[in-house]
Each structure stands twice: as C-alpha cells, then as structure tokens.
PDB file of N, CA and C in Angstrom:
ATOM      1  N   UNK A   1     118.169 107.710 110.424  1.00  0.00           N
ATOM      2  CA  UNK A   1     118.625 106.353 110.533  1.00  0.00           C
ATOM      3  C   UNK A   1     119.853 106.212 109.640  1.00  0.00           C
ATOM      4  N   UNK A   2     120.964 105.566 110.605  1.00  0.00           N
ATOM      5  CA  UNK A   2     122.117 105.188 109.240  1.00  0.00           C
ATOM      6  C   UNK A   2     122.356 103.904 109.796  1.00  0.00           C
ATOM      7  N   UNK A   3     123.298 103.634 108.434  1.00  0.00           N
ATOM      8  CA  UNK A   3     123.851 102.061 108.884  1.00  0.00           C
ATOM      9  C   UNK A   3     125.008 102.541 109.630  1.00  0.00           C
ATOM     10  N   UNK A   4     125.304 101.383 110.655  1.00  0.00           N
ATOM     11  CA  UNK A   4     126.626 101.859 111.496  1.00  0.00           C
ATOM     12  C   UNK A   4     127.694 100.291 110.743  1.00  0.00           C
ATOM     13  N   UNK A   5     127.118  99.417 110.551  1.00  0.00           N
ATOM     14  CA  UNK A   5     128.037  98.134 110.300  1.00  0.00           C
ATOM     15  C   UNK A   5     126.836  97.380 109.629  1.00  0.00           C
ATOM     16  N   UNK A   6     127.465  96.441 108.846  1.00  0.00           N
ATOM     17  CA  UNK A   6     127.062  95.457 107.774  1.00  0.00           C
ATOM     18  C   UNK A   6     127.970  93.884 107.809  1.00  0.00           C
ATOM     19  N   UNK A   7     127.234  93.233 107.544  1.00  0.00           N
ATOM     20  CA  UNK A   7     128.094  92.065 106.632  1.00  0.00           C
ATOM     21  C   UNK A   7     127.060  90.843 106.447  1.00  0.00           C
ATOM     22  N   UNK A   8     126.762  89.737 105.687  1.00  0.00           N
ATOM     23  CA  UNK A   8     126.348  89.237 105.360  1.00  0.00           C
ATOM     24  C   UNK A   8     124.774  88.207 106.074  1.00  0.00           C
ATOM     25  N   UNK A   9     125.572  88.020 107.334  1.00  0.00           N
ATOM     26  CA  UNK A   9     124.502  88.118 108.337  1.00  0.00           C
ATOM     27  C   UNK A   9     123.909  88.646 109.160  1.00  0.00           C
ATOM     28  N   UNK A  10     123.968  90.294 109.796  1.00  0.00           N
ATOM     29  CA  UNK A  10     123.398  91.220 110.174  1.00  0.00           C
ATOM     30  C   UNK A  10     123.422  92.485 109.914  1.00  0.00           C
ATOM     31  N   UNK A  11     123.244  93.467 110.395  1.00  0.00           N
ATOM     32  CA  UNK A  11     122.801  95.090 109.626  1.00  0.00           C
ATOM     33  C   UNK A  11     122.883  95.516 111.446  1.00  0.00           C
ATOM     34  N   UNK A  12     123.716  96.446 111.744  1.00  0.00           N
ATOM     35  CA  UNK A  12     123.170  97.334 112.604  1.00  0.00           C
ATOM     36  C   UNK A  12     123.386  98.756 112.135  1.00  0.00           C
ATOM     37  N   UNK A  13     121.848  99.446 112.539  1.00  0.00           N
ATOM     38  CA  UNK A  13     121.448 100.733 112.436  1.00  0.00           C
ATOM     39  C   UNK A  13     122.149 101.878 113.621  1.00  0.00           C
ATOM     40  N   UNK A  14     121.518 102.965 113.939  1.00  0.00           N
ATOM     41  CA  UNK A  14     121.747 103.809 114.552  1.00  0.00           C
ATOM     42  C   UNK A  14     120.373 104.959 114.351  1.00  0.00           C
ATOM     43  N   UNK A  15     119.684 105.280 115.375  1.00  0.00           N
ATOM     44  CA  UNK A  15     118.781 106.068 115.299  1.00  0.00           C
ATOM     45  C   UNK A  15     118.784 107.149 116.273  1.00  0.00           C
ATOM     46  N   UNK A  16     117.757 107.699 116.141  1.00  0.00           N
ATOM     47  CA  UNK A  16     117.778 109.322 117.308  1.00  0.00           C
ATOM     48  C   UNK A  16     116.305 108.692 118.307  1.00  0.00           C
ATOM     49  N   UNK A  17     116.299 108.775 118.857  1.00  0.00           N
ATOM     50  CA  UNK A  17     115.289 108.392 119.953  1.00  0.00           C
ATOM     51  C   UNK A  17     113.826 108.958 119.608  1.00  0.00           C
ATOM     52  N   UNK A  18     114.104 109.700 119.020  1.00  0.00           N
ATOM     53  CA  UNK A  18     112.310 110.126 118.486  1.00  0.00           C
ATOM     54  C   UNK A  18     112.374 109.191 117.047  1.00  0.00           C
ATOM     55  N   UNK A  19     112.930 108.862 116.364  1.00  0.00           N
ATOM     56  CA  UNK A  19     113.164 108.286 115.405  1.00  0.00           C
ATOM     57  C   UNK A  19     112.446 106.523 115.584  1.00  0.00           C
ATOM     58  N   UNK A  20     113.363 106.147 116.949  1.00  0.00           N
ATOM     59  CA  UNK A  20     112.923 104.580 117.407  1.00  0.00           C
ATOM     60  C   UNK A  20     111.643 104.613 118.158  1.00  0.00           C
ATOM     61  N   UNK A  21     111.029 105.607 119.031  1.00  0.00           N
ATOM     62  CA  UNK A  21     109.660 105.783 119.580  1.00  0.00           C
ATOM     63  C   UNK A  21     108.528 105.513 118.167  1.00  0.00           C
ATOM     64  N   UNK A  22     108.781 105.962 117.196  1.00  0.00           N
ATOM     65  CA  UNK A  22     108.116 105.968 115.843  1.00  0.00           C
ATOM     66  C   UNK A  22     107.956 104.951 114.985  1.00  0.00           C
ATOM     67  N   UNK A  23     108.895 104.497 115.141  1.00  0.00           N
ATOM     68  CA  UNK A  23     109.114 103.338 114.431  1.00  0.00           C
ATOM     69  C   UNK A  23     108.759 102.167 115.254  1.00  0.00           C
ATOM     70  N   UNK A  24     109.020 102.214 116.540  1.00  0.00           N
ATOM     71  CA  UNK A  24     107.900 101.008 117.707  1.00  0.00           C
ATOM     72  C   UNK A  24     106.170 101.266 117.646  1.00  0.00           C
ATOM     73  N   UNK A  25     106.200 102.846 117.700  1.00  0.00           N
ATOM     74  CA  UNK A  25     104.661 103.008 117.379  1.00  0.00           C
ATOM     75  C   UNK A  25     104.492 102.174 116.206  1.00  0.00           C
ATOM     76  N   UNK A  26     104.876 102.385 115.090  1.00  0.00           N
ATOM     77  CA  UNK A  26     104.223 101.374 113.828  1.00  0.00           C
ATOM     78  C   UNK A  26     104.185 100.183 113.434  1.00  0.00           C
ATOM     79  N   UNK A  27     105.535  99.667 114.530  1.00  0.00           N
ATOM     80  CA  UNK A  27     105.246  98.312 114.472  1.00  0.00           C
ATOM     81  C   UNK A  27     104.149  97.768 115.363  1.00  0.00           C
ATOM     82  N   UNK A  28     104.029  98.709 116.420  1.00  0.00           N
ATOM     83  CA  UNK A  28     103.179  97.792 117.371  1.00  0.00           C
ATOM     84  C   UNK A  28     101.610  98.158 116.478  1.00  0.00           C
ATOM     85  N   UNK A  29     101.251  99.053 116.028  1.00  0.00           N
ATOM     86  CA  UNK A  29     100.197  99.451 115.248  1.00  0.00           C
ATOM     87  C   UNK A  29      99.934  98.454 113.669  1.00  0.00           C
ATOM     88  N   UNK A  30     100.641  97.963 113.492  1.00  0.00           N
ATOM     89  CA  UNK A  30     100.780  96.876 111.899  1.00  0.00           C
ATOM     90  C   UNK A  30     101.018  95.485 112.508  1.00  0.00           C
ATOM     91  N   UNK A  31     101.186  95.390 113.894  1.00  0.00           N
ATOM     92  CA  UNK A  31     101.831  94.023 114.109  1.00  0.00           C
ATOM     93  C   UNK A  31     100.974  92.470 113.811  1.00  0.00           C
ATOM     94  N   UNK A  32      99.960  92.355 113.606  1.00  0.00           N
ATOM     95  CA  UNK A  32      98.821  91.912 113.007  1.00  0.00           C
ATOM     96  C   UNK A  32      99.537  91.388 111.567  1.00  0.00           C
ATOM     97  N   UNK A  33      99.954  92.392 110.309  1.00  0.00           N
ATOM     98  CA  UNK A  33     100.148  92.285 109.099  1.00  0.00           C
ATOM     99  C   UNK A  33     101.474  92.065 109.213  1.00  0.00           C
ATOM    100  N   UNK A  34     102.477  92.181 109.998  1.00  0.00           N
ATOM    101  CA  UNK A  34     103.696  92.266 109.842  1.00  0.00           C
ATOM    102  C   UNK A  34     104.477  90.884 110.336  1.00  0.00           C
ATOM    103  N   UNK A  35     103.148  90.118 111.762  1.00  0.00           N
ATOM    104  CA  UNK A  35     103.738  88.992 112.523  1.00  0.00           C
ATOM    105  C   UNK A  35     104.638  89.132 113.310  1.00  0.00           C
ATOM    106  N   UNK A  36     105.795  87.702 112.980  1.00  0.00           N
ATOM    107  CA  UNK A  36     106.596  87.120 113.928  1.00  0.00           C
ATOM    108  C   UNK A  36     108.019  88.767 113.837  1.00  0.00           C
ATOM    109  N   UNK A  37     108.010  89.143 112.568  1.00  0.00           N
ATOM    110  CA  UNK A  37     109.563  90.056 112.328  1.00  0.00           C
ATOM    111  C   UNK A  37     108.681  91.096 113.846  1.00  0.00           C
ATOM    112  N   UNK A  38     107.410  91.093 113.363  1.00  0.00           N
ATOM    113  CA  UNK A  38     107.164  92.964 113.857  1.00  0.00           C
ATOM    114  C   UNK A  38     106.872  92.802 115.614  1.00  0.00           C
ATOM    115  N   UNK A  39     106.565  91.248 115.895  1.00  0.00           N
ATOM    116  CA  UNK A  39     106.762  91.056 117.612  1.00  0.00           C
ATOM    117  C   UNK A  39     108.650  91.231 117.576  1.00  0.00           C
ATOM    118  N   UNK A  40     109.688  90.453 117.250  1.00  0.00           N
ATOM    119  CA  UNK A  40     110.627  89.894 117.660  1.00  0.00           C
ATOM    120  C   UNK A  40     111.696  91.944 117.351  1.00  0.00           C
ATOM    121  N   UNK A  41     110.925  92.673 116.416  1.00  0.00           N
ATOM    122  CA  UNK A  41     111.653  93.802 116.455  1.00  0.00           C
ATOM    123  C   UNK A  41     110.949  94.943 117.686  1.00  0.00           C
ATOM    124  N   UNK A  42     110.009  94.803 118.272  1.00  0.00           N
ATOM    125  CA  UNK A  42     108.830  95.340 119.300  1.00  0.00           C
ATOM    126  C   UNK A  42     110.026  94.886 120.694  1.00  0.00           C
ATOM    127  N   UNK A  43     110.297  93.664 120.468  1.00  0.00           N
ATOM    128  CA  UNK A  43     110.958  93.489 122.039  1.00  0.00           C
ATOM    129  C   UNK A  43     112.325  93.635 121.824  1.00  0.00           C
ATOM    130  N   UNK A  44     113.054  93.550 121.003  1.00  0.00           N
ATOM    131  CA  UNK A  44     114.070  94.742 120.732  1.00  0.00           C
ATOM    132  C   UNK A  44     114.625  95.647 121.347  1.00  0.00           C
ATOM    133  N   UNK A  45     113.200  96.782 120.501  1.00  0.00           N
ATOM    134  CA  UNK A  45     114.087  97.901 120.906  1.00  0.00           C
ATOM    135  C   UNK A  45     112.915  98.428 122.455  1.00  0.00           C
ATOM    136  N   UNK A  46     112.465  97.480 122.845  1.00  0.00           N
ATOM    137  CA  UNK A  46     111.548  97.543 124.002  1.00  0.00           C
ATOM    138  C   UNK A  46     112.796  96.996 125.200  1.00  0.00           C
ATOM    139  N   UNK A  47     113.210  96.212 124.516  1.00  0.00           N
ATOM    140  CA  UNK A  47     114.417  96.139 125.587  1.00  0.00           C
ATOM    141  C   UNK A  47     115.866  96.929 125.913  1.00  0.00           C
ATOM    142  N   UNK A  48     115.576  97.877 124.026  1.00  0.00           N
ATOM    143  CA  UNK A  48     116.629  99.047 124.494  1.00  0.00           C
ATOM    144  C   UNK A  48     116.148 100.113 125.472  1.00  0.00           C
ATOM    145  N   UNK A  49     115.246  99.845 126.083  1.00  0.00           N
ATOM    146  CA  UNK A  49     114.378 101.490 126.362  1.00  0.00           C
ATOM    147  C   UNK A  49     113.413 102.001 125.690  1.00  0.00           C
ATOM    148  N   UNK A  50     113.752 101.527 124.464  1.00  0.00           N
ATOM    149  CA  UNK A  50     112.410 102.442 124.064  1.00  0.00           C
ATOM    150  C   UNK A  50     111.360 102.242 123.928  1.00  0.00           C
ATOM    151  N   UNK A  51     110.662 103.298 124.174  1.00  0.00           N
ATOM    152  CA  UNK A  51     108.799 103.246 124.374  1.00  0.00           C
ATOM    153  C   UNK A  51     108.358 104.325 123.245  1.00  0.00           C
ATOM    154  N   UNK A  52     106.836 104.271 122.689  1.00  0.00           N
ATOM    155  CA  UNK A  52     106.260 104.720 122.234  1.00  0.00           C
ATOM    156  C   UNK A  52     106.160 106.109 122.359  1.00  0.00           C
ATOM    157  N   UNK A  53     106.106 107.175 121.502  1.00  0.00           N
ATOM    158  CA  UNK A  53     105.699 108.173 121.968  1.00  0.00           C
ATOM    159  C   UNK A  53     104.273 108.713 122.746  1.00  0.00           C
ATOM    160  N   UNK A  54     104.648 109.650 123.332  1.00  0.00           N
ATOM    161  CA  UNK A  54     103.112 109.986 124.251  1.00  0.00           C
ATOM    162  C   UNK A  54     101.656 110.624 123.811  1.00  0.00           C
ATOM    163  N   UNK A  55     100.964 109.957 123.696  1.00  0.00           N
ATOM    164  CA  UNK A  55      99.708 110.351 122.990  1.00  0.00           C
ATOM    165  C   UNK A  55      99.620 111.784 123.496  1.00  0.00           C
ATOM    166  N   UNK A  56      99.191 112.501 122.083  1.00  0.00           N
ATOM    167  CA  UNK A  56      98.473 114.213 122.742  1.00  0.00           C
ATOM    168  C   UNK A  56      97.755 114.429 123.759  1.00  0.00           C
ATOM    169  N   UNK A  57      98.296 115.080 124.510  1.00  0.00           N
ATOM    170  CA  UNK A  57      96.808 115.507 125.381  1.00  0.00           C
ATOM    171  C   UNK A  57      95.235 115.756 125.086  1.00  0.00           C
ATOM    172  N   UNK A  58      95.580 116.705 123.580  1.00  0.00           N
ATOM    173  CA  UNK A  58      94.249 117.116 123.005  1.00  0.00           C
ATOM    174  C   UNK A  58      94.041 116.445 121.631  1.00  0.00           C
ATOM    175  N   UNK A  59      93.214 116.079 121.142  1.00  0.00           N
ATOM    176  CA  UNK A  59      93.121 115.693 119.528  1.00  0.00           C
ATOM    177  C   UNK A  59      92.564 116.465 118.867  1.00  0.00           C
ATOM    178  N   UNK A  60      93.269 117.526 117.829  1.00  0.00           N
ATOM    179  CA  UNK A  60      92.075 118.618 117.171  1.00  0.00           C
ATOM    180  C   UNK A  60      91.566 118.344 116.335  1.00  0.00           C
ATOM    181  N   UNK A  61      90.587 118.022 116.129  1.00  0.00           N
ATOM    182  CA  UNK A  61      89.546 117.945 114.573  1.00  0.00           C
ATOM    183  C   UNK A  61      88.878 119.001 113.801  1.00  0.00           C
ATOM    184  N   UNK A  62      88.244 119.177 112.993  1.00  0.00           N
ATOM    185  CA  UNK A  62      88.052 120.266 112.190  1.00  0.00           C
ATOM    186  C   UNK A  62      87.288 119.884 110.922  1.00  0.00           C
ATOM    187  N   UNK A  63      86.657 120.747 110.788  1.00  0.00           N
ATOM    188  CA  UNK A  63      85.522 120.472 109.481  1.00  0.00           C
ATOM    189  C   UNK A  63      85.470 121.352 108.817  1.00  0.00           C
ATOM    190  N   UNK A  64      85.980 120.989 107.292  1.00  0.00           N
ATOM    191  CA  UNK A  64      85.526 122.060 106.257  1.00  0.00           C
ATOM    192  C   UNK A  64      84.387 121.666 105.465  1.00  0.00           C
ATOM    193  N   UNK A  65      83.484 122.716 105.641  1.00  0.00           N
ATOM    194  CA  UNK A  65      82.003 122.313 104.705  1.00  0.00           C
ATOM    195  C   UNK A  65      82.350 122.108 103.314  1.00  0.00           C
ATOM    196  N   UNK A  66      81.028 121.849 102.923  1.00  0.00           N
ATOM    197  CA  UNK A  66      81.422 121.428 101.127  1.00  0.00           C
ATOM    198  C   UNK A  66      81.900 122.372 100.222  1.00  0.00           C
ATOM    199  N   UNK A  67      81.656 124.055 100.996  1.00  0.00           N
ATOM    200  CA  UNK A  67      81.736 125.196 100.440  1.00  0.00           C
ATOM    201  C   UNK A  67      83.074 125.286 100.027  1.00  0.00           C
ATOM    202  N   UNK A  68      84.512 124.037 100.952  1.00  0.00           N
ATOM    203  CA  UNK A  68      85.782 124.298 100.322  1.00  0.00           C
ATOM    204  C   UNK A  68      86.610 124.647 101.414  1.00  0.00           C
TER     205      UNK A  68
END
C-alpha cells in the first residue's frame, strides 16, 4: 500500500489486488466493531471490483499432543 496523493481533505492509496481482496476480507469480517467507516469502505472498493479472496478448498488442521 502507498499513498499516491494527499491534502487536507482526502488520502488516496494505491494497492496490489491481493492486497485489497484482504483488506475487504477484514472489513467485512470486523464490520460489526468497525460500523458505518467499515460498511461505506466494503462498498468502495466492492465497487472497484474487488471481491474477497477465495476460501481454500481444503482446511488443514492438526494436533500436537501434550508430549510437544
């Protein structure tokens, strides 16, 4: 993420597309704690294109006994 331009009343960024998929995942995942910013930044960049990344096919889990 960089800044591309600044000035007193807005900020625009610049990101890589796996970068903004990630960052929509967490807003839409916090949007509860985050509110009105974390809907109004969700349709955003929902209206740039971007979508969430794609859930795994597989989920691996794994257990280490108490042995360590």
């Amino acid at each position: 993420m960089k800044t591309l331009s600044a000035d007193k009343s807005k900020v625009q960024i610049g990101v890589v597309p796996e970068e903004a998929a990630l960052l929509l995942q967490g807003l839409e995942a916090q949007r509860a704690e985050l509110g009105s910013i974390a809907e109004e930044l969700i349709e955003l960049l929902r209206a740039k294109g971007v979508r969430p990344p794609p859930s795994p096919d597989h989920i691996r889990t794994e257990f280490l006994g108490p042995e360590g």
